[in-house]
Protein backbone atom coordinates (compact mmCIF):
# COMPACT_ATOMS: atom_id res chain seq x y z
CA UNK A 1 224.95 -19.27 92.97
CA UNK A 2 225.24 -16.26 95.17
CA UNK A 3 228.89 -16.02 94.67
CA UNK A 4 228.60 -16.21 91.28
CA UNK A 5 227.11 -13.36 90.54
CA UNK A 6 228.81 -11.62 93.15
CA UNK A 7 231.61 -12.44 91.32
CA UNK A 8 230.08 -11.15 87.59
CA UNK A 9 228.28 -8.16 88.75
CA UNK A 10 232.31 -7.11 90.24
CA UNK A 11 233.71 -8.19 86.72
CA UNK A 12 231.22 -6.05 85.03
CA UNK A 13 231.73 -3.42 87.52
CA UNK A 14 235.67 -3.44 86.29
CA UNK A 15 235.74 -3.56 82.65
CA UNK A 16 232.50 -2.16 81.85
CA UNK A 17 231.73 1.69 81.70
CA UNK A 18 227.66 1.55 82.42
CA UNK A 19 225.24 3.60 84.63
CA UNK A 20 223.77 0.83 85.26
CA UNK A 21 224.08 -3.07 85.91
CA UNK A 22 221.24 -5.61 86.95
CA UNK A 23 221.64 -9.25 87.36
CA UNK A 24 218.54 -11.89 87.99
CA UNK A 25 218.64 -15.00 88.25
CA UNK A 26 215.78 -17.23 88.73
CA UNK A 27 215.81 -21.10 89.48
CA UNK A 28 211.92 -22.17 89.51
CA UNK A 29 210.56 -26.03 89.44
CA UNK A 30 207.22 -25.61 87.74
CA UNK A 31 204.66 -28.52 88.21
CA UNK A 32 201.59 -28.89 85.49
CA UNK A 33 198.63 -30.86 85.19
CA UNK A 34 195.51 -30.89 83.06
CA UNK A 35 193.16 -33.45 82.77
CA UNK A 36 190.39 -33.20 80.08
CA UNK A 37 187.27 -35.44 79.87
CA UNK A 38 188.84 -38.02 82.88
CA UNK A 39 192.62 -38.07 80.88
CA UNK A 40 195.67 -36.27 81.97
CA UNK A 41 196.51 -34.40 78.61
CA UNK A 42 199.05 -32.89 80.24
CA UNK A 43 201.54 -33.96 83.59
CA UNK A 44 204.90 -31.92 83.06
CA UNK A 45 207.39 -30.80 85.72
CA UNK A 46 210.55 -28.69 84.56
CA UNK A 47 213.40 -26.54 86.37
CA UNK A 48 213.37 -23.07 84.57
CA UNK A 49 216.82 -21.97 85.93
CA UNK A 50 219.13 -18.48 84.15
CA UNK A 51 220.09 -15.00 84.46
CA UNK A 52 218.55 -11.71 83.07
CA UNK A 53 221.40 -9.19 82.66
CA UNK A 54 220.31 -5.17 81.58
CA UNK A 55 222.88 -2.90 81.28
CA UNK A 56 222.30 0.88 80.57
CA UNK A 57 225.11 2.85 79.00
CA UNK A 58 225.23 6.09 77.04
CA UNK A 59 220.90 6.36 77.96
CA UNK A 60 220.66 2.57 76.28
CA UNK A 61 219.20 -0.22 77.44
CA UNK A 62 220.68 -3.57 76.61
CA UNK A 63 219.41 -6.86 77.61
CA UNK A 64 220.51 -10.89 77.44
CA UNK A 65 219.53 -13.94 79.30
CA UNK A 66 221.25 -17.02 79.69
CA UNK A 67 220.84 -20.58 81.14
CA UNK A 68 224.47 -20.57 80.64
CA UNK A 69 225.38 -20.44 84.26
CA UNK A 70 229.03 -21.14 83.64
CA UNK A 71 230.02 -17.58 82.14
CA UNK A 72 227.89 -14.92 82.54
CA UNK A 73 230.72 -12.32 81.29
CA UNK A 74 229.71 -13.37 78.18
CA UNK A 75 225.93 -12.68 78.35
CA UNK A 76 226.70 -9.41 80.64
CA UNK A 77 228.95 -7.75 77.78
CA UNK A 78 226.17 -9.02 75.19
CA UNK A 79 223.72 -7.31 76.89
CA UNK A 80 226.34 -4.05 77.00
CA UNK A 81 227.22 -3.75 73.14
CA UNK A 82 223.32 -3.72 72.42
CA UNK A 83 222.95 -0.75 74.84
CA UNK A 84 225.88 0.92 72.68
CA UNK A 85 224.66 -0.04 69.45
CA UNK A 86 221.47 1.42 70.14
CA UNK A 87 222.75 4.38 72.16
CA UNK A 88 224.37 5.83 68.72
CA UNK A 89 220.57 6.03 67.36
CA UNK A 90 218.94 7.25 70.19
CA UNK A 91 217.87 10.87 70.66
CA UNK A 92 216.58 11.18 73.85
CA UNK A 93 218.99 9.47 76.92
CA UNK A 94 217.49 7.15 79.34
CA UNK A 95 217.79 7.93 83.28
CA UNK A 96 216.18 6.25 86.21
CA UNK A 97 214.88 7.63 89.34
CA UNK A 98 217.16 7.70 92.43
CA UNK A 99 216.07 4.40 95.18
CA UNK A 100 217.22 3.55 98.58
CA UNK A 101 218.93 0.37 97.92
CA UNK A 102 218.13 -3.18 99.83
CA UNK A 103 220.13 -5.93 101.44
CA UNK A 104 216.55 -8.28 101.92
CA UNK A 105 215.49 -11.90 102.02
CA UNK A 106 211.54 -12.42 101.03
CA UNK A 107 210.03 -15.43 102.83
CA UNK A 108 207.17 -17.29 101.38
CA UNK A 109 204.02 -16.41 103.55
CA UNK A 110 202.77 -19.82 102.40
CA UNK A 111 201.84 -22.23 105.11
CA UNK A 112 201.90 -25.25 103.04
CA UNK A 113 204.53 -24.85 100.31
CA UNK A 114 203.23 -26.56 97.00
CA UNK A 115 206.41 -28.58 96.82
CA UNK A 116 205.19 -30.44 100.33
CA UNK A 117 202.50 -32.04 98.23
CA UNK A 118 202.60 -34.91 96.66
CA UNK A 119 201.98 -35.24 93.06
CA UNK A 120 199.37 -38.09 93.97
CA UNK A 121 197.73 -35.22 96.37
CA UNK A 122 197.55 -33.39 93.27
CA UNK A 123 196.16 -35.41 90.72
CA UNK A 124 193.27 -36.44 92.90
CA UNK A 125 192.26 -33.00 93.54
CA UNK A 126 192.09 -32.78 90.08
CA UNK A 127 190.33 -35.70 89.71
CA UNK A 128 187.43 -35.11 92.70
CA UNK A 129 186.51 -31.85 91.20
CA UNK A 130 185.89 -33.26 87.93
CA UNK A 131 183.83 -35.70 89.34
CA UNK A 132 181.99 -33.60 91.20
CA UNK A 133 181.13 -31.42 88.29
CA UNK A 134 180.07 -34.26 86.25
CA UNK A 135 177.89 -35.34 88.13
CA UNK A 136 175.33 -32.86 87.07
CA UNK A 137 173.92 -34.08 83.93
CA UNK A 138 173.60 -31.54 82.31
CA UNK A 139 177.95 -31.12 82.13
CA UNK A 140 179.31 -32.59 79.05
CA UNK A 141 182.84 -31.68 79.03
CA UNK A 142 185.68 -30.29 81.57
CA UNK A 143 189.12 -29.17 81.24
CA UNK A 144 190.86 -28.57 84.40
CA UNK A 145 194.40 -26.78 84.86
CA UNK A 146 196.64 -27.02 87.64
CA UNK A 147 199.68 -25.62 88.46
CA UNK A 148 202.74 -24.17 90.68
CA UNK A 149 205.88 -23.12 91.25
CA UNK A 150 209.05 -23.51 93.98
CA UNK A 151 212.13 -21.53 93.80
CA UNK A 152 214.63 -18.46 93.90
CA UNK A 153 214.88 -15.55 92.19
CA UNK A 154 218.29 -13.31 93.55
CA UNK A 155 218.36 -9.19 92.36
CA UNK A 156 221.72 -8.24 92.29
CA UNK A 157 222.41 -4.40 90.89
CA UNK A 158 225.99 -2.22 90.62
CA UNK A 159 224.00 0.16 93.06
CA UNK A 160 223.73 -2.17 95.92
CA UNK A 161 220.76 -4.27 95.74
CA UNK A 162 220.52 -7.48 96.71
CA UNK A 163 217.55 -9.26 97.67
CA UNK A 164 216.85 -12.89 97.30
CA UNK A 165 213.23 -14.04 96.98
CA UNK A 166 211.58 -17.87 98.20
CA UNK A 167 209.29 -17.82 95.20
CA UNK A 168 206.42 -19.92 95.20
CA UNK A 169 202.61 -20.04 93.51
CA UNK A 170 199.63 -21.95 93.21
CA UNK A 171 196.99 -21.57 90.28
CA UNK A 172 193.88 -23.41 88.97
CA UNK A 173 191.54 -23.13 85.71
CA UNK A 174 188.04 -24.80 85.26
CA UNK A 175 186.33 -24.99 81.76
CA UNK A 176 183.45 -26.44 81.62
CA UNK A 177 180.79 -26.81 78.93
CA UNK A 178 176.78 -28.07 79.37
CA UNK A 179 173.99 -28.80 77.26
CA UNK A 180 170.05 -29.07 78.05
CA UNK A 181 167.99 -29.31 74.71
CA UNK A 182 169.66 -27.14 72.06
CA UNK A 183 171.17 -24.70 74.48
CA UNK A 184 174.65 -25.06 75.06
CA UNK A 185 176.54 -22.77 77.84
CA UNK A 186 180.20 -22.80 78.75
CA UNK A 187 181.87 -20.93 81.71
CA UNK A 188 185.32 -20.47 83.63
CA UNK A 189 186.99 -20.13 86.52
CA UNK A 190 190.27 -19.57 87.75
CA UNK A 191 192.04 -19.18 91.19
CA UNK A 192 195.58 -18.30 92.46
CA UNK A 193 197.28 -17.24 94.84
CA UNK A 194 201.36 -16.31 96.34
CA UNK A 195 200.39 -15.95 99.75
CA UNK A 196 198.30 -19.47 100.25
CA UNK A 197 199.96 -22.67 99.27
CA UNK A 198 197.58 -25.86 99.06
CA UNK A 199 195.53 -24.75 102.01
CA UNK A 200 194.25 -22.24 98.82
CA UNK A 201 192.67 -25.58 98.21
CA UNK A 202 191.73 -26.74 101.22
CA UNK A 203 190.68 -24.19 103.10
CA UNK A 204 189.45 -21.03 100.86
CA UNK A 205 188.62 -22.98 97.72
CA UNK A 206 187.58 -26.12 98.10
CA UNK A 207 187.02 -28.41 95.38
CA UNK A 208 182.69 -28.71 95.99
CA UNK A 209 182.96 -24.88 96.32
CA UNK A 210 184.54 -24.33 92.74
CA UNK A 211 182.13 -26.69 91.46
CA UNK A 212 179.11 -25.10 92.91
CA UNK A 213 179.94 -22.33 91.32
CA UNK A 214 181.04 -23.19 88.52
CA UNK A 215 177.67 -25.17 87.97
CA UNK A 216 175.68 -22.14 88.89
CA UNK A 217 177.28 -20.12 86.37
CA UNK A 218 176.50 -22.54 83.44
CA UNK A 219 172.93 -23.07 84.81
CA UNK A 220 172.27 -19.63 84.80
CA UNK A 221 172.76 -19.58 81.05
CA UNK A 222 171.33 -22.63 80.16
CA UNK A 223 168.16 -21.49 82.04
CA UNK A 224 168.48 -17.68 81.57
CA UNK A 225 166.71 -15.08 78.77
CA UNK A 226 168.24 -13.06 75.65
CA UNK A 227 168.10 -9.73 77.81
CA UNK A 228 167.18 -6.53 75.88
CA UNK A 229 169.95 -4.51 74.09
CA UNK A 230 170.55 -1.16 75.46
CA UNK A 231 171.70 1.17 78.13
CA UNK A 232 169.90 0.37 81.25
CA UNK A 233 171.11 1.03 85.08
CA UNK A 234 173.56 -1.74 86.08
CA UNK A 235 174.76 -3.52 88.89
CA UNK A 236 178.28 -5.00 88.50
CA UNK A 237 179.73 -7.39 90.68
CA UNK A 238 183.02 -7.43 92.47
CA UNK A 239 184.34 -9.69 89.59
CA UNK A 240 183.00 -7.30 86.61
CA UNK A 241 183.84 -4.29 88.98
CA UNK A 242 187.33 -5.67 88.96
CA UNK A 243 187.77 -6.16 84.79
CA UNK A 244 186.68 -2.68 84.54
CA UNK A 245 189.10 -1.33 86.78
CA UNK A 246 191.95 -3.77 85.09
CA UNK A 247 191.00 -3.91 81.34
CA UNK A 248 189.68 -0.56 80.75
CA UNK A 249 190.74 2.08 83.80
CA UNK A 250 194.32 0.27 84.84
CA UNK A 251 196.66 -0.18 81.72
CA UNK A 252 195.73 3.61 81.16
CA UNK A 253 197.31 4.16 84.64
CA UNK A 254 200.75 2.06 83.10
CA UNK A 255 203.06 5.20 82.91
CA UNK A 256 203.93 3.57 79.39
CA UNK A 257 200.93 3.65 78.03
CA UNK A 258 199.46 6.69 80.33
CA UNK A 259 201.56 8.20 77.68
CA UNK A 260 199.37 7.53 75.17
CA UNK A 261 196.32 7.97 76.82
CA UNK A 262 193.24 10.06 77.57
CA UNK A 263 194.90 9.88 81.12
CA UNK A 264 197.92 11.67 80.50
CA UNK A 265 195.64 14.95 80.32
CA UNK A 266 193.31 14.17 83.33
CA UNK A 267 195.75 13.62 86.07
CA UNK A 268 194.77 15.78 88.90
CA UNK A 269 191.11 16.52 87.66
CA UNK A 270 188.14 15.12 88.82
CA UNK A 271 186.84 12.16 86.46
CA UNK A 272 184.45 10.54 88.73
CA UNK A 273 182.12 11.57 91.70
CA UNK A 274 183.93 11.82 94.84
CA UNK A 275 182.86 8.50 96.40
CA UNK A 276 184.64 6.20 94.00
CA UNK A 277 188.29 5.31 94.92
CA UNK A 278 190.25 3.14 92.73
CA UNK A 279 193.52 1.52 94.19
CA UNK A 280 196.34 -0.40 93.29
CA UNK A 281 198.19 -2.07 96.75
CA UNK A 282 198.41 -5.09 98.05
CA UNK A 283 195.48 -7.11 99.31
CA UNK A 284 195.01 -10.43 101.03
CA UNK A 285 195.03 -13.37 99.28
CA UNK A 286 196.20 -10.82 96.22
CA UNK A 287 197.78 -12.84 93.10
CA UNK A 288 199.74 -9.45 92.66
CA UNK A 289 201.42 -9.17 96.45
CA UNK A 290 204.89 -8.56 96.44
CA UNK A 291 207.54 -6.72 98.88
CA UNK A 292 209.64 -5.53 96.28
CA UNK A 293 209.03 -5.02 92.28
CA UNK A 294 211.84 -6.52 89.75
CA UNK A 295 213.76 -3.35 90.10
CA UNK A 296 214.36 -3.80 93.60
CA UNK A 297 211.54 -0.66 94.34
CA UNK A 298 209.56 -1.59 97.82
CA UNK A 299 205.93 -1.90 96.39
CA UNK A 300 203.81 0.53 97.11
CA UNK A 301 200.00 0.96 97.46
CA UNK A 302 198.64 3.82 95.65
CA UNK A 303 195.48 5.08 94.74
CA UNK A 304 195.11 5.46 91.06
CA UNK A 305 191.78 7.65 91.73
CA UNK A 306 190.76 9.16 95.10
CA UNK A 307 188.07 10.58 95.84
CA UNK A 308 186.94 11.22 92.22
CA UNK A 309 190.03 12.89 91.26
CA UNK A 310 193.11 11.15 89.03
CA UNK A 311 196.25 11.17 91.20
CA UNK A 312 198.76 8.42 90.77
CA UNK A 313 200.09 5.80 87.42
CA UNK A 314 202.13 3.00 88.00
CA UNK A 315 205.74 3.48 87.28
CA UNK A 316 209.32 1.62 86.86
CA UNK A 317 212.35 3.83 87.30
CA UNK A 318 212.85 4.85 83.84
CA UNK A 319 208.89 6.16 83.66
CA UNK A 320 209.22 7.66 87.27
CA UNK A 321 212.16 9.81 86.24
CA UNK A 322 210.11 11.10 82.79
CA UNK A 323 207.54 11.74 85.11
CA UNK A 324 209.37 13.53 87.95
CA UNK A 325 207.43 11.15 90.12
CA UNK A 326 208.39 8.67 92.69
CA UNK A 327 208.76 4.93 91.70
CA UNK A 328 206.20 2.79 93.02
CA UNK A 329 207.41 -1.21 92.74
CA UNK A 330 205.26 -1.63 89.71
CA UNK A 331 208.61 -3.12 87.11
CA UNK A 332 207.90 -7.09 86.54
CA UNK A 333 208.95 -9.66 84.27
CA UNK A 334 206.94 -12.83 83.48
CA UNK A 335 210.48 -14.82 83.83
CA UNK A 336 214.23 -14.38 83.47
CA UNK A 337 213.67 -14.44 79.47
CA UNK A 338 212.33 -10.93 79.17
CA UNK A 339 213.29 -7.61 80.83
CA UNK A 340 210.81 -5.78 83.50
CA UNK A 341 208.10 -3.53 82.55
CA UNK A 342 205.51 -1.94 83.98
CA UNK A 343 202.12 -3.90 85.08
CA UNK A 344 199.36 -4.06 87.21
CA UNK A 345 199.47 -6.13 90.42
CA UNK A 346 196.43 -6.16 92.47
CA UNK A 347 193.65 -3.36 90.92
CA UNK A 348 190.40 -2.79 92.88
CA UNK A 349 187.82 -0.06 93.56
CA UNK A 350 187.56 0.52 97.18
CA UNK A 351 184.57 -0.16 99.11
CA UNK A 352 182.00 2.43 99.79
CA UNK A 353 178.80 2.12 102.29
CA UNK A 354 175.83 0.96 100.34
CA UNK A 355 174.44 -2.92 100.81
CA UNK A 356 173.46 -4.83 98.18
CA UNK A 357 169.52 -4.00 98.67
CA UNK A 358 170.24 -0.54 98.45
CA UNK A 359 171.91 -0.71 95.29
CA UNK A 360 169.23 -2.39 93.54
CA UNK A 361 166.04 -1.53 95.78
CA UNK A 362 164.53 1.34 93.82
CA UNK A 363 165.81 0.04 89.93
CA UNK A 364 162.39 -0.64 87.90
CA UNK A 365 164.38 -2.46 85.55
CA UNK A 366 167.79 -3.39 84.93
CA UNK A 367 170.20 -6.08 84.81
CA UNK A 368 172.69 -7.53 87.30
CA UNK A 369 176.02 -8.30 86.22
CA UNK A 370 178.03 -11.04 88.13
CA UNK A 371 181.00 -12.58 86.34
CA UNK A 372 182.50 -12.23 83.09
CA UNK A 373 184.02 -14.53 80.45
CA UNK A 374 186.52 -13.11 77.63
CA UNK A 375 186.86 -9.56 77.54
CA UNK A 376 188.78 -6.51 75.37
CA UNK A 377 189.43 -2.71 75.89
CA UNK A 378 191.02 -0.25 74.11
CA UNK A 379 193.56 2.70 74.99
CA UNK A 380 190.95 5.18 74.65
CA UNK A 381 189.00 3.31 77.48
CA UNK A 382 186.39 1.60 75.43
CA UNK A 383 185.74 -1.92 76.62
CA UNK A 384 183.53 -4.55 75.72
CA UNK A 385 183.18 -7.67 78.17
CA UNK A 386 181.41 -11.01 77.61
CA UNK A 387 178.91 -12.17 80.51
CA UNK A 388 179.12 -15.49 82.42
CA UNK A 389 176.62 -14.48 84.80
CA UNK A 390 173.62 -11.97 85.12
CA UNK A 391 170.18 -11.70 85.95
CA UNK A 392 167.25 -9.14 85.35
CA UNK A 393 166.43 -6.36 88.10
CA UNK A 394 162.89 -5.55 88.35
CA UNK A 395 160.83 -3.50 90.68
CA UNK A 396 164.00 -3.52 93.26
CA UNK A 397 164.07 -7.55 93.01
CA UNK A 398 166.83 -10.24 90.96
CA UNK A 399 164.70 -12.02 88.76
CA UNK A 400 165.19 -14.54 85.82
CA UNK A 401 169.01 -15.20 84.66
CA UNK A 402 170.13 -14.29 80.79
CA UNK A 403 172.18 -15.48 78.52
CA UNK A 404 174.02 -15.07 75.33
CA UNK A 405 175.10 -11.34 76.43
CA UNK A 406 177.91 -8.73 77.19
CA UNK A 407 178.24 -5.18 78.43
CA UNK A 408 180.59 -2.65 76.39
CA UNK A 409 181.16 1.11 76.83
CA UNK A 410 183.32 4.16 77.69
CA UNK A 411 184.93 3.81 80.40
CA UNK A 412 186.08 6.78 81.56
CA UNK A 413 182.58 7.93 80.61
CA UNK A 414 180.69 5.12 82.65
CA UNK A 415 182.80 6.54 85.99
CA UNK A 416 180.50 9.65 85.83
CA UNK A 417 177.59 7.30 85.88
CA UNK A 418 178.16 5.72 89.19
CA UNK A 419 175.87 6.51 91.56
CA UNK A 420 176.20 3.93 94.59
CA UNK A 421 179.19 1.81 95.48
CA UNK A 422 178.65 -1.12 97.94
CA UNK A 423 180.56 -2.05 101.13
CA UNK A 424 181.23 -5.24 100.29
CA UNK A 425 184.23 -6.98 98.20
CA UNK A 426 185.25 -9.63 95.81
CA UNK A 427 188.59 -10.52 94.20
CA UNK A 428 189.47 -12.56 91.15
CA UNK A 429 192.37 -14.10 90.06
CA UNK A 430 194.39 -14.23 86.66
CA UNK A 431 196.85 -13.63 83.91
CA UNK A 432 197.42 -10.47 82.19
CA UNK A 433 199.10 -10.44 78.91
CA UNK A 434 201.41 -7.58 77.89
CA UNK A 435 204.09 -9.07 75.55
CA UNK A 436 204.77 -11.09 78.51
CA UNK A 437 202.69 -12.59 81.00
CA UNK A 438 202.10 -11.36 85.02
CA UNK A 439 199.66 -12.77 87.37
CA UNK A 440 197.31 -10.55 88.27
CA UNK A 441 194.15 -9.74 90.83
CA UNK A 442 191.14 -6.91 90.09
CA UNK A 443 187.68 -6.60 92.14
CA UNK A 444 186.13 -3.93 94.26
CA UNK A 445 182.64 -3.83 95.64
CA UNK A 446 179.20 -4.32 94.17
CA UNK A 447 178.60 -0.87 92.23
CA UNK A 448 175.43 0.74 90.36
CA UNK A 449 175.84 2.44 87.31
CA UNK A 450 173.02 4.59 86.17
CA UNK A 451 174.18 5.11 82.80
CA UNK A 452 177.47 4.41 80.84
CA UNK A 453 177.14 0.37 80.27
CA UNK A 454 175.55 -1.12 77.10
CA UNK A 455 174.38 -4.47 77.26
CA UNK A 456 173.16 -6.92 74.73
């Protein structure tokens, strides 16, 4: 397959007059199983296998995709009479930042490759954790979601990239609803990971571990209290700590929409006391990790906020050369269907150097916020998150559990408002959606706000 696009990229190269040429091609078995209620709704497997040509000429993009393997001329000069056509209509000229260029071969870190495992393996993992959350009577219903990749994916650009990636991914989803009485409770959980393979499964997550807490979560609402509505000091977990930094604080740091955002006048200015870092780099076990982004860009860690103060956005090339900035690795595309943009990988808040007893020691009342469920923000930063798990603080000690709840605020308003940041952390895994889809990791430490977060 190499040669083959060796051999289009040097066609297009010829008979093409663009600035810029990208070719990649992705061949990816993907393996999926879901079993609801003790049947397999579904038990797919499927080879996703084409090429995702962008050209840019006269400042236009153009892009095309193909599972057409057999002449990708075709799909290459497709993609270049859409960057013409719209070239003729468009007033201001897109450039990308200069890169070093890389000849590179990615190897899986994985040390047990999903594709090793059987699909019998498979099914009965599914199959003992289902079991072992049913057996608590008070579970009525499960839906669990399994599912992973093998594969290539091969970057080939006019400029001189060329990297070749062994792709491979692991993820799982719990749902499960109880019932005690009239009170019904529902709650979720989801892992992933491109580092681990199954040992994800066997090692860091097993199956009575997921279920444990899993369980815990919808005990906690079946047994918990309607808390009281209203702004009250808050301790967030790693997991809520994390959705703040991704759903509210981190697609204002996407150059694209940075544009658009309070952010775009803050950079450089100090929007939170000095003891709060935010970050987005690699981590272990990170759903996000990558050596290079879709663009070919080494990915970089950078620190969104340091020390208080606004310093870095993501960026692809296009946004890095608007921005007179460096690109970070930050372009990625859900598959070869759609063209790269800019997303999160792996956001977090950094730990500070407060335990847990500290944070909550001298609160007279409060609430303690552990996991989330569903979740929205907005562009200005306001963000409103339902609550899978809490408890009530009072006199410096967790108390009873609640229910039925969610926290909502500002934002960048509720950074002011921190006033302790643990030394612990906690990451959690998922999918962001942004016109296309991108596996993605947030968390951070435990952290007190003072002020800032509404809840009820």
């Amino acid at each position: 397959m190499h040669e083959r696009l060796e051999d289009a990229l040097n066609w297009a190269m010829d008979n093409l007059k663009a600035e810029y040429i990208e070719l990649r091609y992705e061949s990816i078995k993907k393996n999926t199983l879901e079993l609801k209620d003790g049947t397999f709704t579904t038990f797919t497997g499927k080879v996703q296998r084409g090429v995702a040509i962008r050209v840019l000429a006269d400042g236009a993009w153009g892009f095309s995709s193909t599972n057409r393997l057999d002449d990708l001329t075709k799909a290459i000069e497709e993609a270049y009479k859409l960057a013409k056509a719209t070239a003729q209509s468009k007033k201001e000229k897109i450039q990308l930042a200069e890169i070093k260029t890389y000849e590179d071969f990615v190897k899986s870190k994985m040390k047990v490759k999903p594709a090793e495992i059987s699909i019998d393996e498979k099914v009965e993992h599914l199959r003992e954790l289902e079991k072992l959350l049913k057996e608590d009577k008070a579970i009525k219903s499960t839906q669990l979601r399994y599912e992973d990749a093998s594969g290539e994916k091969i970057l080939l650009t006019n400029e001189g990239t060329n990297i070749t990636w062994e792709l491979n991914y692991v993820w799982q989803y719990v749902w499960a609803t109880g019932k005690e009485g009239d009170k019904l409770a529902a709650a979720r959980d989801e892992v992933g990971a491109v580092d681990f393979g199954w040992e994800l499964f066997s090692e860091r997550e097993p199956n009575d571990e997921v279920a444990k807490r899993v369980l815990r979560k919808v005990h906690s609402q079946l047994d918990g209290v309607a808390p009281k509505r209203g702004e009250f000091p808050i301790v967030a977990g790693p997991i809520v700590v994390g959705i703040i930094a991704h759903e509210a604080l981190g697609h204002l740091a996407e150059a694209d929409l940075t544009i658009n955002s309070p952010f775009k006048e803050l950079i450089g200015k100090q929007i939170a006391p000095e003891y709060v870092t935010m970050s987005e780099r690699i981590v272990e076990g990170g759903f996000g990790n990558d050596k290079y982004d879709d663009e070919g860009v080494p990915v970089k860690d950078i620190h969104i906020i340091e020390n208080g103060i606004l310093k870095e956005i993501m960026l692809n090339r296009e946004y890095a050369h608007k921005w007179g900035m460096e690109p970070n690795g930050h372009a990625r595309a859900e598959n070869y269907t759609y063209p790269p943009i800019i997303r999160m990988r792996n956001t977090i808040f950094e730990p500070g150097d407060h335990s847990f007893e500290e944070l909550i020691e001298n609160i007279k009342f409060g609430y303690y916020v552990v996991d989330f469920r569903g979740g929205q923000a907005q562009l200005n930063s306001a963000f409103q998150v339902g609550v899978q798990e809490g408890y009530i603080i009072e006199n410096g000690e967790i108390t009873k559990p609640i229910r039925d709840t969610s926290i909502s605020g500002i934002a960048i308003e509720a950074l002011k408002e921190i006033s302790a940041v643990g030394k612990d952390f906690g990451l959690e895994m998922g999918r962001c959606g942004k016109g296309q889809s991108a596996y993605v990791s947030s968390g951070g430490p435990h952290m007190r706000f003072d002020k800032g977060i509404i809840i009820g």
